[in-house]
N, C-alpha and C. Protein backbone atom coordinates (compact mmCIF):
# COMPACT_ATOMS: atom_id res chain seq x y z
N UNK A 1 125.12 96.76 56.65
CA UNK A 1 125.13 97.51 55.43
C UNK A 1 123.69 97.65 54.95
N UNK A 2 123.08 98.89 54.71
CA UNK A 2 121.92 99.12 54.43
C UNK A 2 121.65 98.91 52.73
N UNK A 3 120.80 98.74 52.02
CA UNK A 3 120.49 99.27 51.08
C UNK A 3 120.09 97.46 50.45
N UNK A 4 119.02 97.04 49.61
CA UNK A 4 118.10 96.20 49.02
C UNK A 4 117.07 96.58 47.85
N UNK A 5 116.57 95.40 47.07
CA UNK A 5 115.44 95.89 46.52
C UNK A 5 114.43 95.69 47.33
N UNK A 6 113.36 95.76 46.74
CA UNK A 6 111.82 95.23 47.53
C UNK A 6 111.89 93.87 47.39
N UNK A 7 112.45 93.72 46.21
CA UNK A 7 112.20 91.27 46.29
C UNK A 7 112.99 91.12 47.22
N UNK A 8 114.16 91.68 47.71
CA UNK A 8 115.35 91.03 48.60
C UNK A 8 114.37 91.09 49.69
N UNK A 9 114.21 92.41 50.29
CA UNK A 9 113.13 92.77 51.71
C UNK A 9 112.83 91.99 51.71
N UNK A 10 111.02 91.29 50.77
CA UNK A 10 110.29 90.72 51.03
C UNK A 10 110.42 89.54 51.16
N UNK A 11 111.55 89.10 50.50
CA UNK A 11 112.13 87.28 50.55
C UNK A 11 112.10 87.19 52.07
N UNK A 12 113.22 88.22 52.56
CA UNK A 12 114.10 88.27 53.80
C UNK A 12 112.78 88.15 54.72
N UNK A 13 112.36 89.30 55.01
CA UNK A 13 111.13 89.60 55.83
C UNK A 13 109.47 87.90 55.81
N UNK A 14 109.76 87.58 54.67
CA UNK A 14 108.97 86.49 54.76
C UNK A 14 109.66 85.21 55.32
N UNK A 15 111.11 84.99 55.43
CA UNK A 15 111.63 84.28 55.51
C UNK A 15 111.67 84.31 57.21
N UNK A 16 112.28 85.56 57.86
CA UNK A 16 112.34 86.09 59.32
C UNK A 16 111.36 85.54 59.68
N UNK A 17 109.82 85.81 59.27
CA UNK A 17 108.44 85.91 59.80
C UNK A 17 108.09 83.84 60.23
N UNK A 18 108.64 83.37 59.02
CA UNK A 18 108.24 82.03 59.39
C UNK A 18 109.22 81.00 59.88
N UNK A 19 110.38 82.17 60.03
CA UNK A 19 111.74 81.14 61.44
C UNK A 19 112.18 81.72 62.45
N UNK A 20 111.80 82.92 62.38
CA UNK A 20 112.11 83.83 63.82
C UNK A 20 111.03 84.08 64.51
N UNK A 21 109.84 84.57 64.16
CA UNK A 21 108.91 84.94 65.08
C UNK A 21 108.36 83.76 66.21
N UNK A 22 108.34 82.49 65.96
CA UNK A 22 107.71 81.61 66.82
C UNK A 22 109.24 81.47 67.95
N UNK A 23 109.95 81.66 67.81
CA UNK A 23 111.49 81.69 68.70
C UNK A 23 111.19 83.11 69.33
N UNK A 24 110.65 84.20 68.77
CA UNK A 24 110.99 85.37 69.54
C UNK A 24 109.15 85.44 70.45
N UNK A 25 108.23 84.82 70.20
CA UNK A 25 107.84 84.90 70.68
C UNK A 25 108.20 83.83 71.95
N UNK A 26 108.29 82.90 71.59
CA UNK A 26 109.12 81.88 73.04
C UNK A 26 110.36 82.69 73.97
N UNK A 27 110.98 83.59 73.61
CA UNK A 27 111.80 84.22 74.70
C UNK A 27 110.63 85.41 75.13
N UNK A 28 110.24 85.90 74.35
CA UNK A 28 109.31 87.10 75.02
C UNK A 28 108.57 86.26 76.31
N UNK A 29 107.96 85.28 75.92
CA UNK A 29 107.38 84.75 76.89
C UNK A 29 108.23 84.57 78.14
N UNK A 30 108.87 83.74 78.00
CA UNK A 30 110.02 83.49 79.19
C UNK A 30 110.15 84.56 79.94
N UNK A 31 110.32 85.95 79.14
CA UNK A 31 110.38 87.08 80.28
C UNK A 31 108.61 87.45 80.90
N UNK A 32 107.72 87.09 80.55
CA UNK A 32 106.62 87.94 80.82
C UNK A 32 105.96 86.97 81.21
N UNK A 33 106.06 85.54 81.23
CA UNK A 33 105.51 84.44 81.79
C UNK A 33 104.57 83.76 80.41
N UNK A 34 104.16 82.99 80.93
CA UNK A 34 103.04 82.24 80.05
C UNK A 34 101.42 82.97 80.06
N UNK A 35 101.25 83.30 80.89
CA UNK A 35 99.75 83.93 81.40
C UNK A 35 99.93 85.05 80.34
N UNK A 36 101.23 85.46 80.03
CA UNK A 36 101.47 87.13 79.32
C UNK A 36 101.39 87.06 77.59
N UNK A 37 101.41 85.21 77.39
CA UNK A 37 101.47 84.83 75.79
C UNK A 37 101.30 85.66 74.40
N UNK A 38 99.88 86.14 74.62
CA UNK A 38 99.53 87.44 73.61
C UNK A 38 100.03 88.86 73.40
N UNK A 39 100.58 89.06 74.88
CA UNK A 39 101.53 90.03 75.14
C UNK A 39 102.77 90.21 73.96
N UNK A 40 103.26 88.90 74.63
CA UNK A 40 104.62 88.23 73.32
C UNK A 40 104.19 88.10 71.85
N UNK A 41 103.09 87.99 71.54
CA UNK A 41 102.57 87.88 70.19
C UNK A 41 102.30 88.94 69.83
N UNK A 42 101.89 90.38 70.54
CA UNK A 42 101.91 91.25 69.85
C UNK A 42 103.53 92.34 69.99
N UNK A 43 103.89 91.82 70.78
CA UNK A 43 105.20 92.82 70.55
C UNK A 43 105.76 92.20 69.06
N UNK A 44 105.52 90.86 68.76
CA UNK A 44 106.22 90.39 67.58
C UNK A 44 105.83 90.89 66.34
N UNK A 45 104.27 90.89 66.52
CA UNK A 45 103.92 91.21 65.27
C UNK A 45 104.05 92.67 65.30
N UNK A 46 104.10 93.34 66.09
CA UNK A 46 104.31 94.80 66.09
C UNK A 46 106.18 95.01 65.52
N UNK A 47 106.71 93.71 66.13
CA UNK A 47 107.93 94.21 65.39
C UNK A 47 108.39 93.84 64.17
N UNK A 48 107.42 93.01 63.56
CA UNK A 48 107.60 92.32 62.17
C UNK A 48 107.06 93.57 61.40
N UNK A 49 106.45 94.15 61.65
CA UNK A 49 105.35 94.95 61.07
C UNK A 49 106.28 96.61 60.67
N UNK A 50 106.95 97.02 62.19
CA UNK A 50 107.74 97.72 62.06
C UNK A 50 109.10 97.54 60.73
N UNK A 51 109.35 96.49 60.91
CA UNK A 51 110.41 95.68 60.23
C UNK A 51 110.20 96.12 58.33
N UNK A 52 109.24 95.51 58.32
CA UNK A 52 108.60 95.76 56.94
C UNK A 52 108.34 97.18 56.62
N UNK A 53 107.47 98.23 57.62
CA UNK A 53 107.76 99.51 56.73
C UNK A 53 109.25 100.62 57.25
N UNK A 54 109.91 99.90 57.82
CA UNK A 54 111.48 100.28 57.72
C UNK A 54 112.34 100.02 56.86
N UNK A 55 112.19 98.22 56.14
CA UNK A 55 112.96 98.07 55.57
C UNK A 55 112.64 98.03 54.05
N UNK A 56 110.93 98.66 53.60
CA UNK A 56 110.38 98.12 52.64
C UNK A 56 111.41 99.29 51.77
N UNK A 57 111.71 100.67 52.28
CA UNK A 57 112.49 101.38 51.28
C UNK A 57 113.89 101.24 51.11
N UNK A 58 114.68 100.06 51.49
CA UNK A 58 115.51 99.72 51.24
C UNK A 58 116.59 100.13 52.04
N UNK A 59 116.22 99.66 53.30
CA UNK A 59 116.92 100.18 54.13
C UNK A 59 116.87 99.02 55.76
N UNK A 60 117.27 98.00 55.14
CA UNK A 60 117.71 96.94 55.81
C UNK A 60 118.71 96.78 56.31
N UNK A 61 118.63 96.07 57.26
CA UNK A 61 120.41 96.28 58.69
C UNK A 61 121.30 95.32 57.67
N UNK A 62 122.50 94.84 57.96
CA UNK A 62 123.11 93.67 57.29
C UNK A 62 122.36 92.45 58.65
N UNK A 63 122.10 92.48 59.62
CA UNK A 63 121.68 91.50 60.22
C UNK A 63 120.68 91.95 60.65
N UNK A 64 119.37 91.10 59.48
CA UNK A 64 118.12 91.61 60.15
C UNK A 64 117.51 90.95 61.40
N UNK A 65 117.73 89.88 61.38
CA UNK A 65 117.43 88.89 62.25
C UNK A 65 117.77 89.29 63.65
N UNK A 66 118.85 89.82 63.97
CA UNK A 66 119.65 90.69 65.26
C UNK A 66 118.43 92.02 64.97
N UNK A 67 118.30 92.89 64.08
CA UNK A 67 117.67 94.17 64.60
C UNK A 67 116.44 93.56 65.14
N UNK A 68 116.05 92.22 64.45
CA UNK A 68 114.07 92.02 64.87
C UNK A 68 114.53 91.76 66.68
N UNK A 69 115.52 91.15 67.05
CA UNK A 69 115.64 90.79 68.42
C UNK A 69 115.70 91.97 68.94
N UNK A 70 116.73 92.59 68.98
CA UNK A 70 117.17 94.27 69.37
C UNK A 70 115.62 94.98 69.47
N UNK A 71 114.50 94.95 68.41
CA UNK A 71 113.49 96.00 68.27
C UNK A 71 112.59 95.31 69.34
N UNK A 72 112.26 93.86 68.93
CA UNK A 72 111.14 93.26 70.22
C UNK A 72 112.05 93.91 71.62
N UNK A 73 113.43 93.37 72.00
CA UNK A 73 113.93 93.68 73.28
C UNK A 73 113.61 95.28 73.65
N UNK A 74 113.84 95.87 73.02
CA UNK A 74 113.45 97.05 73.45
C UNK A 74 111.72 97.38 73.55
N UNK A 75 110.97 96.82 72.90
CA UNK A 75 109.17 97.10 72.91
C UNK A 75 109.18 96.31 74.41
N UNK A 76 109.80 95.36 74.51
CA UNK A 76 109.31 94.64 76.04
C UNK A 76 109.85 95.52 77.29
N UNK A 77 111.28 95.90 77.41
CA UNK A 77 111.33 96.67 77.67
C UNK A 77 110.71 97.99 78.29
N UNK A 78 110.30 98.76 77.60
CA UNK A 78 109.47 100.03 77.33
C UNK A 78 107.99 99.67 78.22
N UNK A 79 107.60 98.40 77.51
CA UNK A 79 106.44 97.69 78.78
C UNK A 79 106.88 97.44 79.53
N UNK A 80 107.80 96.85 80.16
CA UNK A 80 107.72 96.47 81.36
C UNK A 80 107.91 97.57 82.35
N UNK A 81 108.73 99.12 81.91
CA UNK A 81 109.04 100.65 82.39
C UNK A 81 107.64 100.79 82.57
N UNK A 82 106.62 100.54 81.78
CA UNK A 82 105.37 101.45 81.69
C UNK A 82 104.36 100.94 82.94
N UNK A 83 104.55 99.07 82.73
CA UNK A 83 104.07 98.99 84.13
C UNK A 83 104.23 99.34 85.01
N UNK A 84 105.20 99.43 85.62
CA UNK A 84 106.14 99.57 86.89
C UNK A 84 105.88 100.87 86.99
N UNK A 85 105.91 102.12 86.28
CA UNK A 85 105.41 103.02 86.41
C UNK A 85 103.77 102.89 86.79
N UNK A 86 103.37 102.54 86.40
CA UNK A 86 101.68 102.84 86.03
C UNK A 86 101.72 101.60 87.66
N UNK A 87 102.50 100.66 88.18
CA UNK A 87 102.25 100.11 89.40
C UNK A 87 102.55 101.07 90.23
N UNK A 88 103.58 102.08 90.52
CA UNK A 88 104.14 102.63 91.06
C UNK A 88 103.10 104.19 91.63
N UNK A 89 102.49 104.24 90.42
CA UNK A 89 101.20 105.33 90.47
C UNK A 89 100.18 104.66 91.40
N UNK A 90 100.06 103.70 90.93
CA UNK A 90 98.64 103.26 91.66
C UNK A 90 98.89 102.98 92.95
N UNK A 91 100.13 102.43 93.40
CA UNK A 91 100.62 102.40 94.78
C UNK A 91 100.39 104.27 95.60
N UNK A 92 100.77 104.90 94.84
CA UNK A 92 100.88 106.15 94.99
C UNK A 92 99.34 106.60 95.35
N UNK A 93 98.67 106.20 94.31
CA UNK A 93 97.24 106.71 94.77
C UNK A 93 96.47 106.09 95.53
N UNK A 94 97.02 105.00 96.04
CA UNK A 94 96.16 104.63 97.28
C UNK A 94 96.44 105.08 98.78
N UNK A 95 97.80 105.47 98.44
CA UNK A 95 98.83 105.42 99.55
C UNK A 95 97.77 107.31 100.04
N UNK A 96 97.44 108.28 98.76
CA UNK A 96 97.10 109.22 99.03
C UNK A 96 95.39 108.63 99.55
N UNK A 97 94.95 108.11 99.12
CA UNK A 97 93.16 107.42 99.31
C UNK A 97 93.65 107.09 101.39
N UNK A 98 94.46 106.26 101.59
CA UNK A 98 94.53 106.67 103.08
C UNK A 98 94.90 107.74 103.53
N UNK A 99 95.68 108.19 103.17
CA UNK A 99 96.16 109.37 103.81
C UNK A 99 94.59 110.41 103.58
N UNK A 100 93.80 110.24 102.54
CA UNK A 100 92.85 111.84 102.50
C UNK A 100 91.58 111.11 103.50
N UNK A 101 91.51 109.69 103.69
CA UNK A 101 90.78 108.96 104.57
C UNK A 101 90.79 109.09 105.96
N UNK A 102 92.35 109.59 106.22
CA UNK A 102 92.70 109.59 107.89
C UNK A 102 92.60 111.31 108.19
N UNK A 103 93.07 112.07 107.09
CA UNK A 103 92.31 113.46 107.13
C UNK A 103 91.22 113.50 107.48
N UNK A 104 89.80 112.82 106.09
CA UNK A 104 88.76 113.05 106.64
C UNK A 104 88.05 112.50 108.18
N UNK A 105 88.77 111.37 108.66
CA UNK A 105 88.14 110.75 109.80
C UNK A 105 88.78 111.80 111.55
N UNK A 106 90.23 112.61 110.68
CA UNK A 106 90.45 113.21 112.17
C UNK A 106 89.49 114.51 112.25
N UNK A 107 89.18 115.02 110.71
CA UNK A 107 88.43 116.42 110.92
C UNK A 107 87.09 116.10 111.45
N UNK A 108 86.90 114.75 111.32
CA UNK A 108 85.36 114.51 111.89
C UNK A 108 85.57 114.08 113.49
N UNK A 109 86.44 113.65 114.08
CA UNK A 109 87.10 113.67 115.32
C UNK A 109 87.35 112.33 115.65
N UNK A 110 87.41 111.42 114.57
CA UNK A 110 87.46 109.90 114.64
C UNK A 110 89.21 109.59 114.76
N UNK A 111 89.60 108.52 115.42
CA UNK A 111 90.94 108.25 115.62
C UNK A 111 90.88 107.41 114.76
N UNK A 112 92.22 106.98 113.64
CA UNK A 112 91.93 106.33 112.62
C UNK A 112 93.45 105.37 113.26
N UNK A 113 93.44 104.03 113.39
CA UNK A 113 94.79 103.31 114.25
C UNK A 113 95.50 103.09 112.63
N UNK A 114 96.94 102.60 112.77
CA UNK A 114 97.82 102.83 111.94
C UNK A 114 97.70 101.06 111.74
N UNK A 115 97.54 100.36 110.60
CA UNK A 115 97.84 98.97 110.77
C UNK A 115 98.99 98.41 110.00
C-alpha cells in the first residue's frame, strides 16, 4: 500500500539504512565474491539512495525492506548482463584481432598454423 508522510519515509528509510544495508551488502557479496566488496557497497547505496527519492513523495511499497532487496537484486543483475556482455565483446574482438592477423600474414604469403 503506497502512500506516507515525509517523517514516516524518513524514520523508515533511516531505520532500513542502519539494519538492512550491512545484510544486503553481505548477500551482494556472496554473489560477486569478496574481491567485488565495493561493488556490493555501491549497488546498496545506489539503492538506498534510489529508495529515498522514490519514496520521499510518498510513495512507499507496504514492504519496503522486500522492494530495497528486489531493487539491489535487480542492479546486480543488470551488472552481471553488462559484464558478460562487455566479456563476450572482447572475446569477440580478439577472436576478429586473429582472424585480421591471419589475413594480414596470408596476403603477405606467410602460413599462419592454427594452435
Amino acid at each position: 500500500m503506497y502512500g506516507t508522510d515525509n517523517t514516516e519515509t524518513n524514520t523508515t528509510a533511516d531505520h532500513l539504512f542502519r539494519h538492512e544495508a550491512g545484510k544486503m551488502v553481505a548477500v551482494l557479496t556472496r554473489i560477486f565474491g569478496f574481491k567485488n566488496i565495493e561493488q556490493a557497497e555501491d549497488i546498496v547505496q545506489d539503492t538506498m539512495l534510489r529508495a529515498l527519492e522514490t519514496w520521499k513523495y510518498g510513495k512507499m511499497p507496504a514492504n519496503p525492506r522486500a522492494w530495497l532487496y528486489k531493487a539491489a537484486k535487480n542492479k546486480a543483475i543488470d551488472i552481471i548482463r553488462r559484464e558478460q556482455v562487455a566479456g563476450v565483446e572482447a572475446e569477440l574482438e580478439g577472436v576478429a584481432v586473429v582472424v585480421e592477423l591471419q589475413l594480414f600474414h596470408r596476403l603477405a604469403g606467410f602460413h599462419v598454423a592454427h594452435g
